[in-house]
N, C-alpha and C. Protein backbone atom coordinates (compact mmCIF):
# COMPACT_ATOMS: atom_id res chain seq x y z
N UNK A 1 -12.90 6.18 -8.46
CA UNK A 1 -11.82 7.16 -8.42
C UNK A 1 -10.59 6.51 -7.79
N UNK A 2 -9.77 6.66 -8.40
CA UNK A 2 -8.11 6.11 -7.97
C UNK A 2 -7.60 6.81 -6.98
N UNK A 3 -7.27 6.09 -6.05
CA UNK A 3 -6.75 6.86 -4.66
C UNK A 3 -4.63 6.06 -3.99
N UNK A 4 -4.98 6.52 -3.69
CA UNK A 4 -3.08 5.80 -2.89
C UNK A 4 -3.45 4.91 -1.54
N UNK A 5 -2.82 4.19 -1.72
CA UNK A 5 -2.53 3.36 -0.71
C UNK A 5 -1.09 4.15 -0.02
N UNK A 6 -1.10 4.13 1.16
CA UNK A 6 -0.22 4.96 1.83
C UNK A 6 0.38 4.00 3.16
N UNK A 7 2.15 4.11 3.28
CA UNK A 7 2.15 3.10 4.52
C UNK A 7 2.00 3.87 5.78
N UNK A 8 1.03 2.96 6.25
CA UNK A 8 0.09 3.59 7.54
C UNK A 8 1.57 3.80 9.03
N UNK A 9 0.58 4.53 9.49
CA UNK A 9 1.91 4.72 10.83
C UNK A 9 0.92 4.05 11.98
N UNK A 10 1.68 2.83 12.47
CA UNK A 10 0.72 1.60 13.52
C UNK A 10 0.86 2.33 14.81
N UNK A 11 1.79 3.38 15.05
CA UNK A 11 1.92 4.02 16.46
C UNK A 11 2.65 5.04 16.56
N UNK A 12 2.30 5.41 17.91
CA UNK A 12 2.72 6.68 18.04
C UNK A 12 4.21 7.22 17.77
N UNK A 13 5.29 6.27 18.05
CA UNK A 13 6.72 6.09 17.86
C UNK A 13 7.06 5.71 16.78
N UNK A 14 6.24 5.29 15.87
CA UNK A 14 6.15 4.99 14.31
C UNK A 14 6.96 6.13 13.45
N UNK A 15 7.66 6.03 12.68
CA UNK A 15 8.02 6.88 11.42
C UNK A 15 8.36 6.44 10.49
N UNK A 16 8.88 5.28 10.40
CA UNK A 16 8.87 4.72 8.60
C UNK A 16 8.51 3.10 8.84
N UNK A 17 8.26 2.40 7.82
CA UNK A 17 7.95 1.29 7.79
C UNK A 17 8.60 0.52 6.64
N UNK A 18 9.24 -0.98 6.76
CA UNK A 18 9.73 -1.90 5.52
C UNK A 18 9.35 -2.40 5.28
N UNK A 19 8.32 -2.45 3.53
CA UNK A 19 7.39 -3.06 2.90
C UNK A 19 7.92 -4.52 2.44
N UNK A 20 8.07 -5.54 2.98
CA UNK A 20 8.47 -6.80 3.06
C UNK A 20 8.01 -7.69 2.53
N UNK A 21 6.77 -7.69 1.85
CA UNK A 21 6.18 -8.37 1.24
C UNK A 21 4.64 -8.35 0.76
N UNK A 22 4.78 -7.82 -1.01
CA UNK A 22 3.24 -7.61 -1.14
C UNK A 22 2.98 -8.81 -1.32
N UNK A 23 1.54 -9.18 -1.07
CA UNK A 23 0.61 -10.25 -1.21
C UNK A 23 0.48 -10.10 -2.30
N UNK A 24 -0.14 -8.57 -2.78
CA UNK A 24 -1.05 -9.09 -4.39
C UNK A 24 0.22 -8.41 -5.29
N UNK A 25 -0.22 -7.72 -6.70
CA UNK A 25 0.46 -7.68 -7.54
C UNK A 25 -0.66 -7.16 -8.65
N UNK A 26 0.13 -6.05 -9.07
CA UNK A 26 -0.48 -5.20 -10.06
C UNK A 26 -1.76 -6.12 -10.83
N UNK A 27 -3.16 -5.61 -11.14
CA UNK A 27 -4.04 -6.11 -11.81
C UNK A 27 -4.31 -6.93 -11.38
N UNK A 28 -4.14 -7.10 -9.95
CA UNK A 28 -4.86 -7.87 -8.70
C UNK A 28 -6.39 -6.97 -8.25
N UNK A 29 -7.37 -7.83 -8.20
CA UNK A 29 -8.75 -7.62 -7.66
C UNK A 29 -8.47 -7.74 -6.35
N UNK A 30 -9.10 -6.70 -5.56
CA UNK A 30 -8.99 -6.81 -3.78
C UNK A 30 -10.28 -6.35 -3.44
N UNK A 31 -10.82 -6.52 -2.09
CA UNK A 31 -12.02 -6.07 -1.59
C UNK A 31 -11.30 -5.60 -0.41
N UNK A 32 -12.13 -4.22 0.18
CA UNK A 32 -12.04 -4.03 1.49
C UNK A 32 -11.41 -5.27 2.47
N UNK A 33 -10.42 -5.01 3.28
CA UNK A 33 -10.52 -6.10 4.08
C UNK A 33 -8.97 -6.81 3.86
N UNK A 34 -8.86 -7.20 2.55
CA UNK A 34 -8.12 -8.26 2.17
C UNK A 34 -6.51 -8.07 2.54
N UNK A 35 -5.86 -8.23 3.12
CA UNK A 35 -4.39 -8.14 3.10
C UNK A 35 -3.73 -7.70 1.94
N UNK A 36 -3.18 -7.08 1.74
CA UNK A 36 -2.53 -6.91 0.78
C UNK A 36 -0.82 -6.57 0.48
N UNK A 37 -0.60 -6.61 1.49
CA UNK A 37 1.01 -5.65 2.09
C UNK A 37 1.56 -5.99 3.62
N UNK A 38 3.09 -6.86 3.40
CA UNK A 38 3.58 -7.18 4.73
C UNK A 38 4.17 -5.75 5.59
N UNK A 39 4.30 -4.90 6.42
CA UNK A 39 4.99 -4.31 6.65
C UNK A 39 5.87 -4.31 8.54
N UNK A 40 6.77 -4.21 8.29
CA UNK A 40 7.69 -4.04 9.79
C UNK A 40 8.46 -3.10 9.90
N UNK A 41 8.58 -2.99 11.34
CA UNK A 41 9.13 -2.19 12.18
C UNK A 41 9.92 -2.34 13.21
N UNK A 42 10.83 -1.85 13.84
CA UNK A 42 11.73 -1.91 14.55
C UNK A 42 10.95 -2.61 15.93
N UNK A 43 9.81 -2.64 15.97
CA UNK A 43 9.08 -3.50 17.25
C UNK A 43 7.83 -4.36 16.64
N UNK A 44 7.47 -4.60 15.58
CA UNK A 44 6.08 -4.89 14.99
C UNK A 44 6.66 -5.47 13.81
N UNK A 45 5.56 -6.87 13.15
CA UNK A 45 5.60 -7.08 11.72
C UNK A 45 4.10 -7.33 11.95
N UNK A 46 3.42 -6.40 10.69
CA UNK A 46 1.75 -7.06 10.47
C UNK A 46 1.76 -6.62 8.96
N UNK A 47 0.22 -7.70 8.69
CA UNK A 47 -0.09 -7.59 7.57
C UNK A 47 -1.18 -5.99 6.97
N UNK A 48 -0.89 -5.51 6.26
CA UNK A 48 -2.11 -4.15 6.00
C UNK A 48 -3.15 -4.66 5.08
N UNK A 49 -4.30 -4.22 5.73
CA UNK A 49 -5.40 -4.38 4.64
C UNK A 49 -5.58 -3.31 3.94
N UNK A 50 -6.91 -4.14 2.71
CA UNK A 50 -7.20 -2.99 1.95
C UNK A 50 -8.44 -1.84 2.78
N UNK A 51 -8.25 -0.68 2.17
CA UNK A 51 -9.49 0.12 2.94
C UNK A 51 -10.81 0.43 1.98
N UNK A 52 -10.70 -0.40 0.78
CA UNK A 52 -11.89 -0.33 -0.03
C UNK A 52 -11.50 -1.40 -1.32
N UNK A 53 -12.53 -1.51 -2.05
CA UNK A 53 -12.86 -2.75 -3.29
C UNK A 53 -12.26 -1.83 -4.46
N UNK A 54 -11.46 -2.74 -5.11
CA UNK A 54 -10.66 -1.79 -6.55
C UNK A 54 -9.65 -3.22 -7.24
N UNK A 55 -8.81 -2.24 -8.10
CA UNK A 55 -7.55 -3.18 -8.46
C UNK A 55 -6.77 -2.28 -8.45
N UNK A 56 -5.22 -3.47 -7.88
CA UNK A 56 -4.22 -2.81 -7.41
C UNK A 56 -3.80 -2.02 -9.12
N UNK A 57 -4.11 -0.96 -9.08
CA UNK A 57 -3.17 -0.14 -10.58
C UNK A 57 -1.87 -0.44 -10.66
N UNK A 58 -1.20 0.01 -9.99
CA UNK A 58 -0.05 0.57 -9.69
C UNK A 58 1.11 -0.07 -8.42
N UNK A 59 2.24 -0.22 -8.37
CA UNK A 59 2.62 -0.53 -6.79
C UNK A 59 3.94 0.42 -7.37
N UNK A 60 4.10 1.21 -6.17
CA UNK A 60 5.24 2.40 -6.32
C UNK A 60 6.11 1.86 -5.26
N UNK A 61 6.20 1.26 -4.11
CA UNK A 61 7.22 0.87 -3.70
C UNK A 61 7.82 -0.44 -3.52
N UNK A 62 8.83 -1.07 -4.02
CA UNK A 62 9.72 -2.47 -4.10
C UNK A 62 9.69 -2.83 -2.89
N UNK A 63 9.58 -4.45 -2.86
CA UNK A 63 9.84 -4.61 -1.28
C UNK A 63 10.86 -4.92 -0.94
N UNK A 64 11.06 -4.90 0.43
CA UNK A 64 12.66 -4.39 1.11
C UNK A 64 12.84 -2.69 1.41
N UNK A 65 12.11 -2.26 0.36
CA UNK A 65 12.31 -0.86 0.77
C UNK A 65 11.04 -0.13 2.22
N UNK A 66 12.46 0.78 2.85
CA UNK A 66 12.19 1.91 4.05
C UNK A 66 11.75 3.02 3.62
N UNK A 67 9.89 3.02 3.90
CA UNK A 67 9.97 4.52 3.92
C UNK A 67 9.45 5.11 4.97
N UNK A 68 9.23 6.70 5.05
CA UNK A 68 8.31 7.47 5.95
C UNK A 68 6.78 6.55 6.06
N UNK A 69 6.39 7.20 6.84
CA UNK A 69 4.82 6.57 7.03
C UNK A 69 4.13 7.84 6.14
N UNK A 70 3.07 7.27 6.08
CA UNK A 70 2.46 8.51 5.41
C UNK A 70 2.75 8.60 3.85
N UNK A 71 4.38 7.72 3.23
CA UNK A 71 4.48 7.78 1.68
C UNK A 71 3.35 6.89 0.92
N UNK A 72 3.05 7.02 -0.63
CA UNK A 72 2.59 6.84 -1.09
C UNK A 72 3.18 5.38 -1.82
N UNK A 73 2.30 4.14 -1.44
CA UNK A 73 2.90 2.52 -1.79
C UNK A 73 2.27 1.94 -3.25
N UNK A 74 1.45 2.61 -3.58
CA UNK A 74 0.33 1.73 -4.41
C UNK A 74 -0.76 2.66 -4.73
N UNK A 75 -1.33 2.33 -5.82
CA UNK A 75 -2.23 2.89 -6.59
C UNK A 75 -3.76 2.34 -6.45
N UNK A 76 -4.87 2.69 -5.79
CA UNK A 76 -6.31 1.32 -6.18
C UNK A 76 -7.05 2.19 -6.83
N UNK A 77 -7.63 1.33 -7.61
CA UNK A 77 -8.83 2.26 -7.91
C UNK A 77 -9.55 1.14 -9.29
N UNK A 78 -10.35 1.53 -10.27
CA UNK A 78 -10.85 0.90 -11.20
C UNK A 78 -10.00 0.32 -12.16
N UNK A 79 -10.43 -0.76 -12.91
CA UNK A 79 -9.37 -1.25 -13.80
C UNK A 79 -9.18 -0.48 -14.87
N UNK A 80 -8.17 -0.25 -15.29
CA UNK A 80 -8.28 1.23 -16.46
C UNK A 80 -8.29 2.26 -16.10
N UNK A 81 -8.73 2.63 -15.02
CA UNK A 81 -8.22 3.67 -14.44
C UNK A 81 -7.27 4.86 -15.31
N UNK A 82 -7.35 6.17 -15.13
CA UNK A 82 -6.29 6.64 -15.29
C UNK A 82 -5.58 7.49 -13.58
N UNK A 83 -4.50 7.17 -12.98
CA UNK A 83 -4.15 7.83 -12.18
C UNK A 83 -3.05 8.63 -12.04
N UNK A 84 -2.69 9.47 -13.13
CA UNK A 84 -1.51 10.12 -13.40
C UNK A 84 -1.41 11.53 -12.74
N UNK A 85 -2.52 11.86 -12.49
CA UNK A 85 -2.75 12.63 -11.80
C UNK A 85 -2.16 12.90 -10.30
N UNK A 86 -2.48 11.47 -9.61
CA UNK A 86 -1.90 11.29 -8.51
C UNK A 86 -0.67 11.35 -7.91
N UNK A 87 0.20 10.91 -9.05
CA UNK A 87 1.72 10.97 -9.26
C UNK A 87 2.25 12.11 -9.06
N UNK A 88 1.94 13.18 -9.59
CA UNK A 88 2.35 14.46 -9.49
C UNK A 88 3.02 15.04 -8.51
């Protein structure tokens, strides 16, 4: 099942984050674990892992771009997948 990758909020003073650099790239294989996404903050730069085994579907946000925490970055789920649903 296709789920979102979402940019995480690293702390409590956290509210948006600048996606700076994905590692992978659409129809990329990832496992739990793997890095996949640079993100920084006005006190922090780290890398985000994945939180389960899939392929990246989808990537909804460009890097350089600021968003809320909590928005929706990326698509994982099976290859073929349909996740249109999610979009909504």
């Amino acid at each position: 099942m296709a789920t979102l990758i979402k940019m995480p909020k690293m702390g409590a003073t956290m509210t948006e984050g600048t996606l700076t650099n994905w590692i992978v790239k659409e129809g990329d294989t990832v496992e739990e674990g793997d890095a996949i996404f640079e993100v920084e903050t006005d006190k922090l730069s780290n890398e985000i892992e994945s939180y389960e085994d899939g392929t990246i579907l989808k990537i909804l946000v460009e890097e350089g771009s600021t968003v809320p925490c909590q928005t929706p970055v990326a698509v994982i789920g099976e290859e073929g997948e349909d996740y249109s649903d999610l979009l909504k």
